[in-house]
N, C-alpha and C. Protein backbone atom coordinates (compact mmCIF):
# COMPACT_ATOMS: atom_id res chain seq x y z
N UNK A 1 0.86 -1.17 0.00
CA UNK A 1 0.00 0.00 0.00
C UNK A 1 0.90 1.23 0.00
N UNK A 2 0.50 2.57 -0.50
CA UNK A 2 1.01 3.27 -1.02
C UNK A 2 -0.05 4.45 -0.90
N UNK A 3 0.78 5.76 -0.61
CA UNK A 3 0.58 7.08 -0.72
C UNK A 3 0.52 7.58 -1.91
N UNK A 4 1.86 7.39 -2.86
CA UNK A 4 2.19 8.06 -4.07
C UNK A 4 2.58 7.30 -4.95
N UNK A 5 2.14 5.73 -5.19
CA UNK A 5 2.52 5.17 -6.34
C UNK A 5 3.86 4.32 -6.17
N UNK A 6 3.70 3.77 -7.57
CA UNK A 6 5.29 2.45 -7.17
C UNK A 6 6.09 2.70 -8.89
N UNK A 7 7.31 2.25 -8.28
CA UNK A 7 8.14 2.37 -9.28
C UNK A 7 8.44 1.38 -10.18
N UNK A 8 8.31 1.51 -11.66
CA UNK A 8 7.92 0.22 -12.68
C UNK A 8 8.84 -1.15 -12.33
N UNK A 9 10.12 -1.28 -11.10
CA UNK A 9 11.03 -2.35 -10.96
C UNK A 9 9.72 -2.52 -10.01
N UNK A 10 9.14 -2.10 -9.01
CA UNK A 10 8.90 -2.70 -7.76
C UNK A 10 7.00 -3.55 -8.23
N UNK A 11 6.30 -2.36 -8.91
CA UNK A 11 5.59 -3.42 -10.01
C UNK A 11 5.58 -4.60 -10.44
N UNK A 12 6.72 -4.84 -11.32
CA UNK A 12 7.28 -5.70 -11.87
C UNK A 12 7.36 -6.90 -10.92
N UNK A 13 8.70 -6.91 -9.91
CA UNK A 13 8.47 -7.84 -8.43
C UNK A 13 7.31 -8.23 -7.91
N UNK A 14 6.28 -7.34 -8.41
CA UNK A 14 5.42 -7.41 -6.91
C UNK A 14 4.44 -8.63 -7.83
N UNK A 15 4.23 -8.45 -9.61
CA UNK A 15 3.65 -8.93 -10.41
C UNK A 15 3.91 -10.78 -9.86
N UNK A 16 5.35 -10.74 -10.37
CA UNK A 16 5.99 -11.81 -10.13
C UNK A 16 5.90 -12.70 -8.86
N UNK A 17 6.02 -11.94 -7.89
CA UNK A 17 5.85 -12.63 -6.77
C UNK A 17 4.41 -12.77 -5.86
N UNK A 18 3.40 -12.37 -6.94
CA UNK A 18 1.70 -12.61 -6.61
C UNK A 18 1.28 -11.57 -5.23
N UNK A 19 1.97 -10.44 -5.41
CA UNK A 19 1.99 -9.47 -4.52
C UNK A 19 0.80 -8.47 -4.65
N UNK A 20 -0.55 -7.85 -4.07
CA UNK A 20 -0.95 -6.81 -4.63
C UNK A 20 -0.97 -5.57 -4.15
N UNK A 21 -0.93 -4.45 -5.44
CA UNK A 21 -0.26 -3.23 -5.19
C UNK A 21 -1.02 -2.00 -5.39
N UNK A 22 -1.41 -1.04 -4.31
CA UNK A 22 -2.46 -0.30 -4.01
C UNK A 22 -1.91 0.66 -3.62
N UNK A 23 -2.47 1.98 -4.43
CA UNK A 23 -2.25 2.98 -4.31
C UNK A 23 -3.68 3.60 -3.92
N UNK A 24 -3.15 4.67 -2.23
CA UNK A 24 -4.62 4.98 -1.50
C UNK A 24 -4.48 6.79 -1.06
N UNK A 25 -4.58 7.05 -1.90
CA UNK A 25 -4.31 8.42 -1.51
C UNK A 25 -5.68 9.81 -1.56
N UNK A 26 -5.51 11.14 -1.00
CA UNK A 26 -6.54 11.86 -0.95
C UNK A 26 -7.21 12.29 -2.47
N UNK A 27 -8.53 12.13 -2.62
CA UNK A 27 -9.28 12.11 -3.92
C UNK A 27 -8.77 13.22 -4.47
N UNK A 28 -8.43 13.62 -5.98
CA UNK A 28 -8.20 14.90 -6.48
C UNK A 28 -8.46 15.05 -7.42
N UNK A 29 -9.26 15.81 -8.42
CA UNK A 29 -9.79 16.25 -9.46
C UNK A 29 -9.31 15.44 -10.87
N UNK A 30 -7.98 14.89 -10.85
CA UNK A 30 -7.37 14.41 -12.08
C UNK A 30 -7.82 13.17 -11.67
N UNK A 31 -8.03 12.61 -10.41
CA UNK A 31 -8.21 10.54 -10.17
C UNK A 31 -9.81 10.62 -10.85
N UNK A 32 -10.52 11.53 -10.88
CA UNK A 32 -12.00 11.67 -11.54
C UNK A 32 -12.04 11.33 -12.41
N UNK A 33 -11.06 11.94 -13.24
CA UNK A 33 -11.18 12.06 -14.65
C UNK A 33 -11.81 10.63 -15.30
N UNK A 34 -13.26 10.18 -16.79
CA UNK A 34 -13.54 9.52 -17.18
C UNK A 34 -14.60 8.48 -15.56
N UNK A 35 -14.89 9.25 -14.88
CA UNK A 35 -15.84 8.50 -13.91
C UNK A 35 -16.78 9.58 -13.74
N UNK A 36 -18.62 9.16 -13.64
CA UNK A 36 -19.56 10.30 -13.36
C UNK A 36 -18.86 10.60 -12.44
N UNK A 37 -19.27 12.15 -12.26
CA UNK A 37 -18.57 13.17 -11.01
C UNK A 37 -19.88 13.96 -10.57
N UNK A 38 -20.80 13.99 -11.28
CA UNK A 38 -21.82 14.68 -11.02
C UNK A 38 -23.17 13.93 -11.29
N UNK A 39 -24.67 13.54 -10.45
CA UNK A 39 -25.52 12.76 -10.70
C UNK A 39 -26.67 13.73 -10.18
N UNK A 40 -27.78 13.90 -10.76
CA UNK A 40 -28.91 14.96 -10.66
C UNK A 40 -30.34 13.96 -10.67
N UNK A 41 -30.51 13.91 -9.30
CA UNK A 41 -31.98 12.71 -9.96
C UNK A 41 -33.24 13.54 -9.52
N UNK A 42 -34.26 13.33 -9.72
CA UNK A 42 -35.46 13.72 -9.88
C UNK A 42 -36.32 12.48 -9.99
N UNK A 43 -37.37 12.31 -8.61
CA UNK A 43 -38.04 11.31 -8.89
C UNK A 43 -39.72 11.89 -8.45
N UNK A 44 -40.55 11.55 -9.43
CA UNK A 44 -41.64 12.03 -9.20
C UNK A 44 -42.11 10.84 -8.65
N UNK A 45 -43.26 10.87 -7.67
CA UNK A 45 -44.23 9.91 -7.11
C UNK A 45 -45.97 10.32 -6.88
N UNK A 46 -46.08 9.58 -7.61
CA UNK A 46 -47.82 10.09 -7.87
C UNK A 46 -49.00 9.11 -7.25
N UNK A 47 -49.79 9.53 -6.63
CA UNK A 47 -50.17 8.55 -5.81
C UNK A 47 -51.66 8.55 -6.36
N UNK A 48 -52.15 8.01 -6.82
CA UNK A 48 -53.81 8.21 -7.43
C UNK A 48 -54.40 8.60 -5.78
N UNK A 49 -55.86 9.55 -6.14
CA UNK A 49 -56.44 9.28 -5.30
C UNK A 49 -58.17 8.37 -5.46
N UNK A 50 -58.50 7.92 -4.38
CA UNK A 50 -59.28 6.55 -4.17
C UNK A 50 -60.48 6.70 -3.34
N UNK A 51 -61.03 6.48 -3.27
CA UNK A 51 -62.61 6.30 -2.88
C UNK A 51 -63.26 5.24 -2.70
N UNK A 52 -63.82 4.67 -2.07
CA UNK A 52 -64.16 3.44 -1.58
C UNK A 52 -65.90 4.15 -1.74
N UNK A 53 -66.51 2.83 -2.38
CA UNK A 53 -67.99 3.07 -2.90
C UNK A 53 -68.67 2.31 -2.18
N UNK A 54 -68.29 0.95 -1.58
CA UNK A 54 -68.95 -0.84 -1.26
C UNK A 54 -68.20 -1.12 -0.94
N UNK A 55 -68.54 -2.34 0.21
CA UNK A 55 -67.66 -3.57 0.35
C UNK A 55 -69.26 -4.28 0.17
N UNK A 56 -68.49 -5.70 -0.24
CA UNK A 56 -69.63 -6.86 -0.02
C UNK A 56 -68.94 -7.85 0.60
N UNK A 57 -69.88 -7.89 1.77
CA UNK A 57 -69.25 -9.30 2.58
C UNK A 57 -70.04 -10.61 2.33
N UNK A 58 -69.57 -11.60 3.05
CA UNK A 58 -70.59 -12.54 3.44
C UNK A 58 -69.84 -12.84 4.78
N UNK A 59 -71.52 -13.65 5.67
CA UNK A 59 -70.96 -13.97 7.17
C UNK A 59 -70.42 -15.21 6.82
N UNK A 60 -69.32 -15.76 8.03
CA UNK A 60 -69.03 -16.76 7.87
C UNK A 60 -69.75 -17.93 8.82
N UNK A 61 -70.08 -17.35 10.11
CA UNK A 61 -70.87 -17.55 11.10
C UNK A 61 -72.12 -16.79 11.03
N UNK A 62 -73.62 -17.68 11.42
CA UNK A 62 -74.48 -16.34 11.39
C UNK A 62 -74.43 -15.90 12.55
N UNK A 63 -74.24 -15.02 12.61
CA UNK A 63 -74.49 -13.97 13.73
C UNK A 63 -75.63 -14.04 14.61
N UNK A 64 -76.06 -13.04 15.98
CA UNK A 64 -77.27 -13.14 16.51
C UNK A 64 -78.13 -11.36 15.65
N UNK A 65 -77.02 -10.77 15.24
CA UNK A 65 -77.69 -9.62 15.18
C UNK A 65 -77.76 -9.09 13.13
N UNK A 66 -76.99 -10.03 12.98
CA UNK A 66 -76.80 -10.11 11.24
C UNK A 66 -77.31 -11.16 10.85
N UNK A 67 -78.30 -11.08 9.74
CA UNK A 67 -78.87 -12.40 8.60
C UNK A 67 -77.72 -12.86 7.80
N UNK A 68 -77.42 -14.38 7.83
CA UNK A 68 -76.72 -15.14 7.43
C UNK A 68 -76.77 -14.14 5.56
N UNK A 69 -75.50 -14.59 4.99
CA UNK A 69 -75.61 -14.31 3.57
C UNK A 69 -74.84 -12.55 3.19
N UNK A 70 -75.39 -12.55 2.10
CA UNK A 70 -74.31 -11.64 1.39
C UNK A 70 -75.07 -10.07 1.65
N UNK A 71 -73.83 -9.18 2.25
CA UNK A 71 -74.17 -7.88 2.98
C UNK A 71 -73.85 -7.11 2.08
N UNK A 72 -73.71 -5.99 2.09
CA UNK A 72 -73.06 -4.52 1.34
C UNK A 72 -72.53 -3.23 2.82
N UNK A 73 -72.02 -2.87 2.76
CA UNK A 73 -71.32 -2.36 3.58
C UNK A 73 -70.71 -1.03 3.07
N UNK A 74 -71.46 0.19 3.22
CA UNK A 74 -71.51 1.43 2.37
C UNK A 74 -70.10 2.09 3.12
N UNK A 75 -69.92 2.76 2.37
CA UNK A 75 -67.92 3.04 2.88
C UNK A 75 -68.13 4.39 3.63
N UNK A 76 -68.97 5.02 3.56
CA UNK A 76 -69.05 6.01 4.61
C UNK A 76 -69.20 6.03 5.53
N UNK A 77 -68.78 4.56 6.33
CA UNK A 77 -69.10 4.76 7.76
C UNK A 77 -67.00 4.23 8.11
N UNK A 78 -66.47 5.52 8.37
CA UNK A 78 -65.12 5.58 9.09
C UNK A 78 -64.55 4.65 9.42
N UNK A 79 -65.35 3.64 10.21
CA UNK A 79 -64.72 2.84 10.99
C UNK A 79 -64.78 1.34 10.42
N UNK A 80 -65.34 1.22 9.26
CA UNK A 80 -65.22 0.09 8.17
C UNK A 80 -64.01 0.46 7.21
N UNK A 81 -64.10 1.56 6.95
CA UNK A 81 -62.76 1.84 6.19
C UNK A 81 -61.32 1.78 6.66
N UNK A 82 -60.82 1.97 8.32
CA UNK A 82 -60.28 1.95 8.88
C UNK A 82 -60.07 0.25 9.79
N UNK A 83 -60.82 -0.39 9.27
CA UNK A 83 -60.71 -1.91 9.91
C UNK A 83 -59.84 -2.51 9.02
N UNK A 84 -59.17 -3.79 10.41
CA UNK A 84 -57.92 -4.51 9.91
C UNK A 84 -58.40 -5.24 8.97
N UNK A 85 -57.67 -5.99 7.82
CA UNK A 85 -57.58 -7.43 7.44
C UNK A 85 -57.45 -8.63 7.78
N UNK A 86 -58.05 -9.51 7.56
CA UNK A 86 -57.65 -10.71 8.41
C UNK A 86 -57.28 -12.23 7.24
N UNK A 87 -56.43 -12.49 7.33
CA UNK A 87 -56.67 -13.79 6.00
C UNK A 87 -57.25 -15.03 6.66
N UNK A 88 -57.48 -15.69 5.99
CA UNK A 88 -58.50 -16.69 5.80
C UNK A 88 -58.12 -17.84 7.01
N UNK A 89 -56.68 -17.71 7.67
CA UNK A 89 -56.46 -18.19 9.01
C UNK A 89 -56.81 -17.77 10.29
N UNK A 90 -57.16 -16.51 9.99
CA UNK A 90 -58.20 -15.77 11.60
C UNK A 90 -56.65 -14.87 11.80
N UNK A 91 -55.99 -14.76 11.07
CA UNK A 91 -54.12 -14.20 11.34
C UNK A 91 -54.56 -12.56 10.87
N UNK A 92 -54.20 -11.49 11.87
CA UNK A 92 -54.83 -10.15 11.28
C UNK A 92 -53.55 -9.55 10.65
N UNK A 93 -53.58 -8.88 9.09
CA UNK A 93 -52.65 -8.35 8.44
C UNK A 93 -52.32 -7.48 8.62
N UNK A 94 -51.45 -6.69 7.67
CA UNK A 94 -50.77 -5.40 8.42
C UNK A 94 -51.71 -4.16 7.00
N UNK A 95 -52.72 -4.61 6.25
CA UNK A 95 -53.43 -3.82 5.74
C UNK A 95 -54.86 -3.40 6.30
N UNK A 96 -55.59 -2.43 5.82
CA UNK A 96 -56.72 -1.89 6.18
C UNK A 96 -57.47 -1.86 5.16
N UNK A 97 -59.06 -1.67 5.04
CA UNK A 97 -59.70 -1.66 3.85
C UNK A 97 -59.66 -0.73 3.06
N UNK A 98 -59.05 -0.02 3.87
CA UNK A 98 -58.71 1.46 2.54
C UNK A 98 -57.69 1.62 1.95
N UNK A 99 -56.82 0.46 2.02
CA UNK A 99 -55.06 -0.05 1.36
C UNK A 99 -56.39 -1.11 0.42
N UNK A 100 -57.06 -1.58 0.05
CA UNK A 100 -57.32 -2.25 -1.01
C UNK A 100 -57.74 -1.93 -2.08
N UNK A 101 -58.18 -0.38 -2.18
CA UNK A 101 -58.52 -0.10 -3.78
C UNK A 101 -56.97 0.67 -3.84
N UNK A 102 -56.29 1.10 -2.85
CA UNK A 102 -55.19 2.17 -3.39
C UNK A 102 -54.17 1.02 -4.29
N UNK A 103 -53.58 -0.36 -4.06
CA UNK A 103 -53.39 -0.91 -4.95
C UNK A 103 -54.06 -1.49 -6.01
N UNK A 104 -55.13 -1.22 -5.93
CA UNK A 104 -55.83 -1.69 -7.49
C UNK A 104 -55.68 -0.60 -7.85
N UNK A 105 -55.88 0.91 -7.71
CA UNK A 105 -55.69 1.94 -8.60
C UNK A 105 -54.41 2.15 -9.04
N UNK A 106 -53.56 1.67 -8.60
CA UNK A 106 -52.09 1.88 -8.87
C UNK A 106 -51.72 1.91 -10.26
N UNK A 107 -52.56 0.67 -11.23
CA UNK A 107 -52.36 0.68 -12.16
C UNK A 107 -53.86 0.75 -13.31
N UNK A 108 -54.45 1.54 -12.67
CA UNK A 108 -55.97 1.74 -13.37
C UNK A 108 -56.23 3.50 -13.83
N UNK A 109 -56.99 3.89 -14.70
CA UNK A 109 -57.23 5.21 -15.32
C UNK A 109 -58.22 5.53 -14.62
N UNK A 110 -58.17 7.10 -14.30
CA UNK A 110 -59.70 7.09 -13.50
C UNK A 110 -61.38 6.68 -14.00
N UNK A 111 -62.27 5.98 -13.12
CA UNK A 111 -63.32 5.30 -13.16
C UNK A 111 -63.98 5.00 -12.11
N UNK A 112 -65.07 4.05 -12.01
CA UNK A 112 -66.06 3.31 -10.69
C UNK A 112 -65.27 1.83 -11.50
N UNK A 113 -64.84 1.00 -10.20
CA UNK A 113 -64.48 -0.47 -10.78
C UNK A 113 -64.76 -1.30 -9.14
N UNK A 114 -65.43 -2.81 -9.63
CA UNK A 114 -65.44 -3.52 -8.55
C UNK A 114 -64.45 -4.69 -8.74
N UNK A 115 -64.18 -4.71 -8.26
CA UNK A 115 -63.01 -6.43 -7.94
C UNK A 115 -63.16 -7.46 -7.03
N UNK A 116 -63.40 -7.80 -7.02
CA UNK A 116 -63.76 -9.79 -6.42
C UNK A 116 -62.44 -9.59 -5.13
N UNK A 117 -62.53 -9.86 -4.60
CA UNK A 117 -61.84 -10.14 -3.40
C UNK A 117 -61.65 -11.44 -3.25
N UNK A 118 -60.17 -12.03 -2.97
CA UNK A 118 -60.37 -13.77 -2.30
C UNK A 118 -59.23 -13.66 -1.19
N UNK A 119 -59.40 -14.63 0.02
CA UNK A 119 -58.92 -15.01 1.10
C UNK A 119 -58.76 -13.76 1.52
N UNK A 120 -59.63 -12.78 1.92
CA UNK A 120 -59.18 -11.92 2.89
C UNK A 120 -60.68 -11.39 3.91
N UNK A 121 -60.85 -11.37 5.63
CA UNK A 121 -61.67 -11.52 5.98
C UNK A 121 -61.63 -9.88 7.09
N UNK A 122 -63.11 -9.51 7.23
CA UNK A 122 -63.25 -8.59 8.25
C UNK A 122 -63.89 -8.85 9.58
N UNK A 123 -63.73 -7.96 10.39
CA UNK A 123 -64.38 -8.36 11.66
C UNK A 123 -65.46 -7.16 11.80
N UNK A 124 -66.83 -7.62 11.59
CA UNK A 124 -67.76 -6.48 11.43
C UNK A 124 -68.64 -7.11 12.56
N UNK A 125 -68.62 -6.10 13.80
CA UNK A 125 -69.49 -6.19 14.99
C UNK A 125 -69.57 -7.43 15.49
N UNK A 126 -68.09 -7.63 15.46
CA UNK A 126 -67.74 -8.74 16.51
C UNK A 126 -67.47 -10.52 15.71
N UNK A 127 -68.23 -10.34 14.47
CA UNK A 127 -68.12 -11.36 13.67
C UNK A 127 -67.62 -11.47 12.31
N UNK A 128 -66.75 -12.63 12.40
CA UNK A 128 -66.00 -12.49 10.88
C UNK A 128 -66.28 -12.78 9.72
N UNK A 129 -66.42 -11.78 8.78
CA UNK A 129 -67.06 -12.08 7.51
C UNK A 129 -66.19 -11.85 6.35
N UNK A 130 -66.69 -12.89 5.32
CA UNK A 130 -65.41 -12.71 4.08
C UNK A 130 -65.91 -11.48 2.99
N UNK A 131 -64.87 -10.89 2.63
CA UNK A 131 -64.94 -10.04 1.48
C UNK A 131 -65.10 -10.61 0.13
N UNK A 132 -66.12 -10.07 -0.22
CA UNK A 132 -66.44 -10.82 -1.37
C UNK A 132 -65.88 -9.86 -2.91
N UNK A 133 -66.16 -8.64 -2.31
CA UNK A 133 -65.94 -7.72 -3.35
C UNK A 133 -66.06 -6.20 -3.16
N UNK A 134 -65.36 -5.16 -3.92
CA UNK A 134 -65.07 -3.46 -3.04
C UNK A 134 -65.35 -2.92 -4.59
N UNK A 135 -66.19 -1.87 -4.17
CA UNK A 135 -66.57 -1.08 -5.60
C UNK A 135 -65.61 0.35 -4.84
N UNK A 136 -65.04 0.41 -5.57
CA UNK A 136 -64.43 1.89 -5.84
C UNK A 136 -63.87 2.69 -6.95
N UNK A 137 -63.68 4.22 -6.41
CA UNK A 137 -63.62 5.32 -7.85
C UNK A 137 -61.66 5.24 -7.72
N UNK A 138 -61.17 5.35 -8.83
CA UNK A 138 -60.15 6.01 -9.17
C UNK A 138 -60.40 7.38 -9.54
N UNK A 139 -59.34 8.14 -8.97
CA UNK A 139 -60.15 9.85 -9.30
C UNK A 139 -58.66 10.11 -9.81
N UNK A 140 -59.13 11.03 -11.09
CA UNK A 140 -57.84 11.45 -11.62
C UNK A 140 -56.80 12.10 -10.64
N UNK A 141 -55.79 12.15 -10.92
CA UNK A 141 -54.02 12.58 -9.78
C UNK A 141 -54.23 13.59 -9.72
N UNK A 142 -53.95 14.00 -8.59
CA UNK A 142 -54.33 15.62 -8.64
C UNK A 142 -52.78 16.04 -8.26
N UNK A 143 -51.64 15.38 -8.69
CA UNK A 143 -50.39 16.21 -8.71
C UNK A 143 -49.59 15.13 -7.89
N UNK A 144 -48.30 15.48 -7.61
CA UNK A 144 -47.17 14.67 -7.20
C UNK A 144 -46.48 15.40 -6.34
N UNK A 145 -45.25 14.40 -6.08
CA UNK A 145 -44.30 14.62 -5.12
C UNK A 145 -43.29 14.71 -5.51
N UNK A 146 -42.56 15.42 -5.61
CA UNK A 146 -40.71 15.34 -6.47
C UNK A 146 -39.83 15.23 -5.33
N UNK A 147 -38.91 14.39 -5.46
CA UNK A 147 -37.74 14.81 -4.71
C UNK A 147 -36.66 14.24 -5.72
N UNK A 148 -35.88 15.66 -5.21
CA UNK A 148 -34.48 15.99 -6.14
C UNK A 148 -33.52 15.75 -4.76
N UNK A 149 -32.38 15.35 -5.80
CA UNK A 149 -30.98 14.85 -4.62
C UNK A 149 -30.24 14.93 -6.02
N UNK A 150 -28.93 15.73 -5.27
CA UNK A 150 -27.71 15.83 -6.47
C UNK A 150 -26.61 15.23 -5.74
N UNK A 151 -26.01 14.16 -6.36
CA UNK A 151 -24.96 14.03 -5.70
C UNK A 151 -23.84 14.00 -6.39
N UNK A 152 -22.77 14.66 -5.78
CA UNK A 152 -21.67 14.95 -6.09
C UNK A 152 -20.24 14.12 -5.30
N UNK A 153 -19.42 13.51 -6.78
CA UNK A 153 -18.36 12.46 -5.97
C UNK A 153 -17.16 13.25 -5.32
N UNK A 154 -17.08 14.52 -5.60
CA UNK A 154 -16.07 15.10 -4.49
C UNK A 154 -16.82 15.64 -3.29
N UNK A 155 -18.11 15.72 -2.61
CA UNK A 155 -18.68 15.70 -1.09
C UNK A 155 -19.05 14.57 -0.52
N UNK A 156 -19.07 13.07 -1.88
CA UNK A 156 -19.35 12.21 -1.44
C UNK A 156 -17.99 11.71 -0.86
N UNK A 157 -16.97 11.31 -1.44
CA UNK A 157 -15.82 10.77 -1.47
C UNK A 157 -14.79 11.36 -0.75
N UNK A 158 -13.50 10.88 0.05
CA UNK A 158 -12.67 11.35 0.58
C UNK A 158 -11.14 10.55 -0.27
N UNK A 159 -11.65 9.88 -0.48
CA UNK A 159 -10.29 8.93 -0.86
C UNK A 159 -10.49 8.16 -1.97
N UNK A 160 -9.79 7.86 -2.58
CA UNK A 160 -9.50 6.91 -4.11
C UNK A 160 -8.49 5.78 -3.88
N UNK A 161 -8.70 4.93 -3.90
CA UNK A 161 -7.71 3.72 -3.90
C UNK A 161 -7.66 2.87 -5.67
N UNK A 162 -6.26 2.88 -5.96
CA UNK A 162 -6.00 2.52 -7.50
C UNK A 162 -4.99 1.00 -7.13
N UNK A 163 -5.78 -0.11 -7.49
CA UNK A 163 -4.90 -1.35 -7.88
C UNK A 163 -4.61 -1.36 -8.98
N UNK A 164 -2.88 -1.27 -8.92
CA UNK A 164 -1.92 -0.64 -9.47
C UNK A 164 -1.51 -2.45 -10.54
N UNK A 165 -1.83 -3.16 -10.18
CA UNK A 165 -2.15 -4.58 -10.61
C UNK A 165 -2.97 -5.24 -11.89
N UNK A 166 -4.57 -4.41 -11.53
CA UNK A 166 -5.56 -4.72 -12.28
C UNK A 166 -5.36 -4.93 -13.76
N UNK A 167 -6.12 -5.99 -14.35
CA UNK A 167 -5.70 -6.14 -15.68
C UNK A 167 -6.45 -5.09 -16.76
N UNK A 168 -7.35 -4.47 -16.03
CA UNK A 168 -8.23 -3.39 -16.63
C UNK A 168 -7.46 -2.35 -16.40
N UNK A 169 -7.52 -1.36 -17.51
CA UNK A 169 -6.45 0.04 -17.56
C UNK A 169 -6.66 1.03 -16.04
N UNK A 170 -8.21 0.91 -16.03
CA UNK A 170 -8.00 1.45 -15.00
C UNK A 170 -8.53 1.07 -13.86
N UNK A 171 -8.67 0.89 -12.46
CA UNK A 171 -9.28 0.14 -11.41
C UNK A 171 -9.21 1.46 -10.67
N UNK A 172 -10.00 1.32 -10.04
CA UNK A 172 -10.27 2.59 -8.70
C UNK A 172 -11.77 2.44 -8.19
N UNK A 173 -10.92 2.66 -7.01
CA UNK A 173 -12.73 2.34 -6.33
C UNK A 173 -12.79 3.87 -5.05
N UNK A 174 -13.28 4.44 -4.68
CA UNK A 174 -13.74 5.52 -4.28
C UNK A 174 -14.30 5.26 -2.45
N UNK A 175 -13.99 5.85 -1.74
CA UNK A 175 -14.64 5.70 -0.24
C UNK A 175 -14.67 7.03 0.44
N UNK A 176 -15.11 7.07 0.90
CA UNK A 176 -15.57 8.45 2.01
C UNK A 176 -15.30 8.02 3.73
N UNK A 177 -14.30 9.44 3.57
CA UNK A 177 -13.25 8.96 4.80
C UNK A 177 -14.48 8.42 6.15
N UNK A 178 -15.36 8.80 6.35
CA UNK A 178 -16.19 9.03 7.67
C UNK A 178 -16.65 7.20 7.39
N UNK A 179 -16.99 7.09 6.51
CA UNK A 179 -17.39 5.54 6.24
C UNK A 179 -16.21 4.25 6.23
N UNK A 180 -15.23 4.63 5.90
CA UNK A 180 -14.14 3.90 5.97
C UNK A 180 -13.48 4.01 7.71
N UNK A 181 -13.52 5.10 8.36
CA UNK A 181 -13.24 5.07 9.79
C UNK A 181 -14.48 4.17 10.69
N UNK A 182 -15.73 4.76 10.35
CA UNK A 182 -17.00 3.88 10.77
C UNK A 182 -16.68 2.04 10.74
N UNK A 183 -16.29 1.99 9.45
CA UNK A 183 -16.33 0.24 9.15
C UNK A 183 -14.82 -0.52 9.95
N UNK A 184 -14.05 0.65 10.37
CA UNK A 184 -12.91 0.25 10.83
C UNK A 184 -13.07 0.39 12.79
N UNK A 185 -13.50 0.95 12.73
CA UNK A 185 -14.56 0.87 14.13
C UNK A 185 -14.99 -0.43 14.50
N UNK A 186 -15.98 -0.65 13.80
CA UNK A 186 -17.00 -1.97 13.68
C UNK A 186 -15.55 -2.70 13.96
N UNK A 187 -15.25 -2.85 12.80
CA UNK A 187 -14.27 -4.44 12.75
C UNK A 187 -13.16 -4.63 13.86
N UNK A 188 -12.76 -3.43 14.51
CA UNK A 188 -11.92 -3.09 15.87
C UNK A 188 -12.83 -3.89 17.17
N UNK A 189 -13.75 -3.12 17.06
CA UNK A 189 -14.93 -3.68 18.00
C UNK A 189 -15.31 -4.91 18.68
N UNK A 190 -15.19 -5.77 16.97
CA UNK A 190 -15.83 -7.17 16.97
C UNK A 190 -14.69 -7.69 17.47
């Protein structure tokens, strides 16, 4: 390892004797040269918005206070829209009924659309009933989210290391001093 490079005899030796030879010194405008130095991203995220029209259940048990058979369940009441999932093992998921049209709209144009529901169950007034099917609107996007991040390899980077070896013209790999002290931490540690 090396500050400032090796001299074409000690190369040579080091070739020969299956030695490898690394040059690690502070990043500087010429080690750039022919590598992005500058990256500008822009990512928009658009989230449709969603409306819940129906659910249709059926009981699975009859109830004392619900008629056995197939319900409708109008989405304006808060606290149906806001109820867990449950799959078809009585196991409660980590979705809600108002996470089920936002992935069907994900990839739909705005409209009214119903979709069949399978293996997924609610708990409506104490008793569990299967989803049979959810009518809801896709409503056109009403705009997005951007986030921009520029990153730049001289605030990213502190150091350049060149294997002086490599059969490729050029080898260099790039680290940032705070991350290279961090990982040398760790491995002290352990």
């Amino acid at each position: 390892m090396s500050k400032g490079g090796f001299q074409e005899g000690g190369i040579s030796q080091a070739e020969d004797a299956g030695i490898g030879l690394f040059t690690l010194k502070q990043l500087e405008a010429d080690d750039a040269d022919g590598y992005v130095q500058n990256i500008e991203l822009t990512i928009d995220v658009k989230t449709p918005e969603v409306r819940i029209l129906g659910l249709s259940v059926s009981t699975l048990v009859e109830p004392t206070d619900m008629s056995s058979g197939v319900h409708s369940i109008q989405s304006t009441n808060q606290e149906i829209r806001s109820k867990r999932l449950w799959d078809t093992d009585y196991t409660m998921t980590d979705q809600k009924v108002r996470d089920l049209p936002r992935e069907l709209c994900s990839s739909r144009s705005a409209g009214v659309y119903q979709e069949s529901i399978d293996d997924l169950l609610i708990n409506v007034e104490g008793m569990f009933c299967r989803i049979d099917s959810i009518r809801f609107e896709c409503l056109p996007e009403d705009g997005s989210t951007a986030t921009e991040q520029t990153i730049d390899l001289f605030e990213e980077y502190d150091l350049v290391m060149i294997d002086e070896l490599a059969d490729e013209e050029d080898d260099r790999e790039f680290y940032s001093l705070k991350e290279a002290l961090t990982h040398f931490v760790d491995e002290v540690s352990n």
